[in-house]
N, C-alpha and C. Protein backbone atom coordinates (compact mmCIF):
# COMPACT_ATOMS: atom_id res chain seq x y z
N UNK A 1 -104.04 -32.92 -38.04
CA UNK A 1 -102.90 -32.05 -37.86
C UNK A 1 -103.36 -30.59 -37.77
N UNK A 2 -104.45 -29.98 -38.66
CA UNK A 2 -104.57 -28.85 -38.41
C UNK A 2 -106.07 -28.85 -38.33
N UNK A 3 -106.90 -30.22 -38.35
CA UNK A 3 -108.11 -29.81 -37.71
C UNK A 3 -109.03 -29.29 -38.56
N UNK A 4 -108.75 -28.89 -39.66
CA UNK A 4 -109.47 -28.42 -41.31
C UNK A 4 -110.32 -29.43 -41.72
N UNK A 5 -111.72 -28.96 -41.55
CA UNK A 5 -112.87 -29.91 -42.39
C UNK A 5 -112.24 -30.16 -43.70
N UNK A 6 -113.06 -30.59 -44.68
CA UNK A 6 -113.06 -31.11 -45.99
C UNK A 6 -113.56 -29.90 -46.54
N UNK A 7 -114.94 -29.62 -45.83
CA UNK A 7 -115.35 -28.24 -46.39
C UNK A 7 -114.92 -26.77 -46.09
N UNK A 8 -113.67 -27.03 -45.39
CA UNK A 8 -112.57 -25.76 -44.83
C UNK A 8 -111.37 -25.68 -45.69
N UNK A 9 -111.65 -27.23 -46.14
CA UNK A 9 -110.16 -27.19 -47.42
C UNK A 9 -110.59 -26.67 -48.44
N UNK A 10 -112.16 -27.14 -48.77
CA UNK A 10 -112.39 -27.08 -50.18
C UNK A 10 -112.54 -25.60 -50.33
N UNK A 11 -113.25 -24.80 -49.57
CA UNK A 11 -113.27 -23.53 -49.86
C UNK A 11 -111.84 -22.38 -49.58
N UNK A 12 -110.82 -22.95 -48.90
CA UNK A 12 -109.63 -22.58 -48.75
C UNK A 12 -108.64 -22.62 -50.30
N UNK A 13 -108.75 -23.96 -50.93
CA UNK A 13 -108.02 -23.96 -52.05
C UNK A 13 -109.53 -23.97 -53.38
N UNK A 14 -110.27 -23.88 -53.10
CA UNK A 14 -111.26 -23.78 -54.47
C UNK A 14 -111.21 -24.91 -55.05
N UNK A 15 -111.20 -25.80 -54.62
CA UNK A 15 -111.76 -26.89 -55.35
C UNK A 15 -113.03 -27.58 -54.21
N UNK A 16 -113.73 -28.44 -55.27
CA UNK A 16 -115.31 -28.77 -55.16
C UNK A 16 -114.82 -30.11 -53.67
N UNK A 17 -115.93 -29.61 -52.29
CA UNK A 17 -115.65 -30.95 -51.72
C UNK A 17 -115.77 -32.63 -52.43
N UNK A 18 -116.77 -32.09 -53.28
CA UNK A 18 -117.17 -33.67 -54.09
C UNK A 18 -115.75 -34.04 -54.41
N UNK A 19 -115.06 -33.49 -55.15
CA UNK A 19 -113.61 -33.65 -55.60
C UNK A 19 -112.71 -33.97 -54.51
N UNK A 20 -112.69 -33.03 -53.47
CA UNK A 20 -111.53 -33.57 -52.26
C UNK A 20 -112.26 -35.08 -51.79
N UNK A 21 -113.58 -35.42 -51.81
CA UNK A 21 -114.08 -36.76 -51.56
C UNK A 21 -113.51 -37.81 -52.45
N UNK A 22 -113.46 -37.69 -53.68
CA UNK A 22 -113.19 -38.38 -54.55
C UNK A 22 -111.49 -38.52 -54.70
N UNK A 23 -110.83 -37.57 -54.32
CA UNK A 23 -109.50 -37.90 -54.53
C UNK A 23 -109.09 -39.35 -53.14
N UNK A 24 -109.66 -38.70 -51.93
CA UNK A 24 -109.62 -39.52 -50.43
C UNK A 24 -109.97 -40.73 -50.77
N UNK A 25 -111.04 -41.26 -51.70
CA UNK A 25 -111.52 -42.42 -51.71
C UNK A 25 -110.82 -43.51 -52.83
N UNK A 26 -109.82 -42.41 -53.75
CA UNK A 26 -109.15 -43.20 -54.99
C UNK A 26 -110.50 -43.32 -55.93
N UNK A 27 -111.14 -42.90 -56.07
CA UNK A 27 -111.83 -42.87 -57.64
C UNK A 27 -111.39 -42.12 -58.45
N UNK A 28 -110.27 -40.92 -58.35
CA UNK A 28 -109.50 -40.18 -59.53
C UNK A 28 -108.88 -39.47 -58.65
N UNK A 29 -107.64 -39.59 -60.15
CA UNK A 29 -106.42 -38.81 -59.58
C UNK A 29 -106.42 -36.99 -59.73
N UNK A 30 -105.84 -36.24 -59.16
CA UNK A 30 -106.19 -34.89 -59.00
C UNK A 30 -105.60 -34.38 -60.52
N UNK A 31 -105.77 -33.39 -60.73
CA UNK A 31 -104.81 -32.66 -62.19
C UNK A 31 -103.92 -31.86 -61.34
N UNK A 32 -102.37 -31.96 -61.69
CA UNK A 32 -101.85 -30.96 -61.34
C UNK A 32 -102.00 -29.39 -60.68
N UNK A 33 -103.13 -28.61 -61.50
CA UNK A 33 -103.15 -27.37 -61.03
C UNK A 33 -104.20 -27.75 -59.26
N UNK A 34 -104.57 -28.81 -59.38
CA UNK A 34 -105.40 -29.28 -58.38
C UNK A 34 -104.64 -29.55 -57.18
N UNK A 35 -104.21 -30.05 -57.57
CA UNK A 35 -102.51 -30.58 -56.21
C UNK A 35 -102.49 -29.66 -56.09
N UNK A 36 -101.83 -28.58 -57.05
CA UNK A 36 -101.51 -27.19 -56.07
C UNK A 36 -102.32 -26.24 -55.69
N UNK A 37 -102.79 -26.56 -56.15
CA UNK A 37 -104.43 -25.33 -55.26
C UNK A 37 -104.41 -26.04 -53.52
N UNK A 38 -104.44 -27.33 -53.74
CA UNK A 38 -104.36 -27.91 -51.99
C UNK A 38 -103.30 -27.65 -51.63
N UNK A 39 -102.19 -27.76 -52.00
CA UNK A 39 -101.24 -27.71 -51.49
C UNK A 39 -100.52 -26.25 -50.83
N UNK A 40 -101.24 -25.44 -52.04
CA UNK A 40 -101.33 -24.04 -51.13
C UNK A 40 -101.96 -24.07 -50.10
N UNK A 41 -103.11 -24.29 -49.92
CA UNK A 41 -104.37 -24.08 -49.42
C UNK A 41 -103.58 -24.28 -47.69
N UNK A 42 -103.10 -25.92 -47.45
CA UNK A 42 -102.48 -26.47 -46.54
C UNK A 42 -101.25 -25.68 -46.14
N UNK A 43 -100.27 -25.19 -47.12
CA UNK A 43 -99.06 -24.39 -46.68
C UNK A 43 -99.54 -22.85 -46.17
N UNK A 44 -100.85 -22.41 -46.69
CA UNK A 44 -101.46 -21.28 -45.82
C UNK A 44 -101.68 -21.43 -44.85
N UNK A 45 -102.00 -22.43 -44.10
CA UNK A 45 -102.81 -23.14 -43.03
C UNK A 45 -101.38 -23.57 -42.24
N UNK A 46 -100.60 -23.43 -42.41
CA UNK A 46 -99.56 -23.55 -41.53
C UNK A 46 -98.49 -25.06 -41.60
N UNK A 47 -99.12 -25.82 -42.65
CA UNK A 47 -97.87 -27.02 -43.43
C UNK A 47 -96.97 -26.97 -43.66
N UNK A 48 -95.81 -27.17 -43.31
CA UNK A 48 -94.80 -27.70 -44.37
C UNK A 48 -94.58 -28.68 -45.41
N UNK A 49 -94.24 -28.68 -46.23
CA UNK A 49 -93.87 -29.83 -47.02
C UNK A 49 -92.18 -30.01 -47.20
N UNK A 50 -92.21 -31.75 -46.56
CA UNK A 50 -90.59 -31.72 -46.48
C UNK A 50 -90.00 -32.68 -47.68
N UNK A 51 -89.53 -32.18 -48.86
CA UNK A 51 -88.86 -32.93 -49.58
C UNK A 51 -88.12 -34.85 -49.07
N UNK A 52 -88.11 -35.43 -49.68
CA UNK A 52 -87.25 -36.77 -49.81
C UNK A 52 -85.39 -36.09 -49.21
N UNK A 53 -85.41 -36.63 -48.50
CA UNK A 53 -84.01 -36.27 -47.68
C UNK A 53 -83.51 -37.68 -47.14
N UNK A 54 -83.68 -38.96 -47.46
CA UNK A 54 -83.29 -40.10 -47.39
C UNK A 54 -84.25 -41.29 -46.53
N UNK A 55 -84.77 -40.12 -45.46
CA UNK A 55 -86.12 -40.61 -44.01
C UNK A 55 -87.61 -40.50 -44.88
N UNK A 56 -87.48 -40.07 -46.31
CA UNK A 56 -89.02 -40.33 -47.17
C UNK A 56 -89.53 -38.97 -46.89
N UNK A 57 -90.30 -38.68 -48.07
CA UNK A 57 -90.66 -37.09 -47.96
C UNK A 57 -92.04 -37.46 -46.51
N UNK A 58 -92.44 -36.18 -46.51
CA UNK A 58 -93.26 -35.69 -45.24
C UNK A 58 -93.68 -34.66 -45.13
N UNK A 59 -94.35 -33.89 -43.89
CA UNK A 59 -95.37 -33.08 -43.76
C UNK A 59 -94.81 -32.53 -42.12
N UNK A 60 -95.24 -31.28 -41.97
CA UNK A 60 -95.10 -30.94 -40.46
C UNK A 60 -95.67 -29.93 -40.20
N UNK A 61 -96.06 -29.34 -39.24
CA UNK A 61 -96.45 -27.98 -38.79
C UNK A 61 -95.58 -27.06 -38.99
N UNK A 62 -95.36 -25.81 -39.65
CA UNK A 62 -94.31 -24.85 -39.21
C UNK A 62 -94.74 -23.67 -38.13
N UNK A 63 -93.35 -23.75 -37.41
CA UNK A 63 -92.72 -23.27 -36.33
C UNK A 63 -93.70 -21.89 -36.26
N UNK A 64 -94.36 -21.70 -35.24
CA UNK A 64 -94.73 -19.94 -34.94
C UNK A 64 -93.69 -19.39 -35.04
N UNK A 65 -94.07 -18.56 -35.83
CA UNK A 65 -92.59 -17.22 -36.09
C UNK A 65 -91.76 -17.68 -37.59
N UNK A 66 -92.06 -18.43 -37.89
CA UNK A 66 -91.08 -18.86 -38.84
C UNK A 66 -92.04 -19.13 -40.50
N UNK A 67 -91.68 -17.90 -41.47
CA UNK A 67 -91.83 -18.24 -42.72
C UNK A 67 -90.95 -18.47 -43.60
C-alpha cells in the first residue's frame, strides 16, 4: 500500500526491525505503546485507520489534500 520497507517502518516509528519481524511472524504480541508508535508511524505515511462501521474495521490511503 505504501511501499515502506520493514526497515522504513522501523526507523519511522522507532521500534527495532527484529521486533517488526517478530510481530509479522506471531512469535509475540506488540505492547501497546508499540502499536502506537506503528500506528503513527503508518498514519504519517499517509494511512487511515477506519474504525468497525458494520463492513469490519480497515485501512486506506488518505485523500491528497485531506487531513
Amino acid at each position: 500500500m505504501l511501499r515502506m520497507t520493514r526497515n522504513e517502518l522501523a526507523e519511522a516509528s522507532q521500534v527495532a526491525v527484529a521486533t517488526l519481524a517478530d510481530f509479522e511472524s506471531g512469535k509475540r504480541s506488540p505492547h501497546p505503546r508499540t502499536l502506537s508508535a506503528i500506528r503513527s508511524a503508518l498514519e504519517t505515511a499517509g494511512v487511515e485507520f477506519i474504525e468497525e462501521n458494520g463492513g469490519g474495521a480497515g485501512v486506506r490511503l488518505r485523500k491528497e489534500g485531506s487531513e
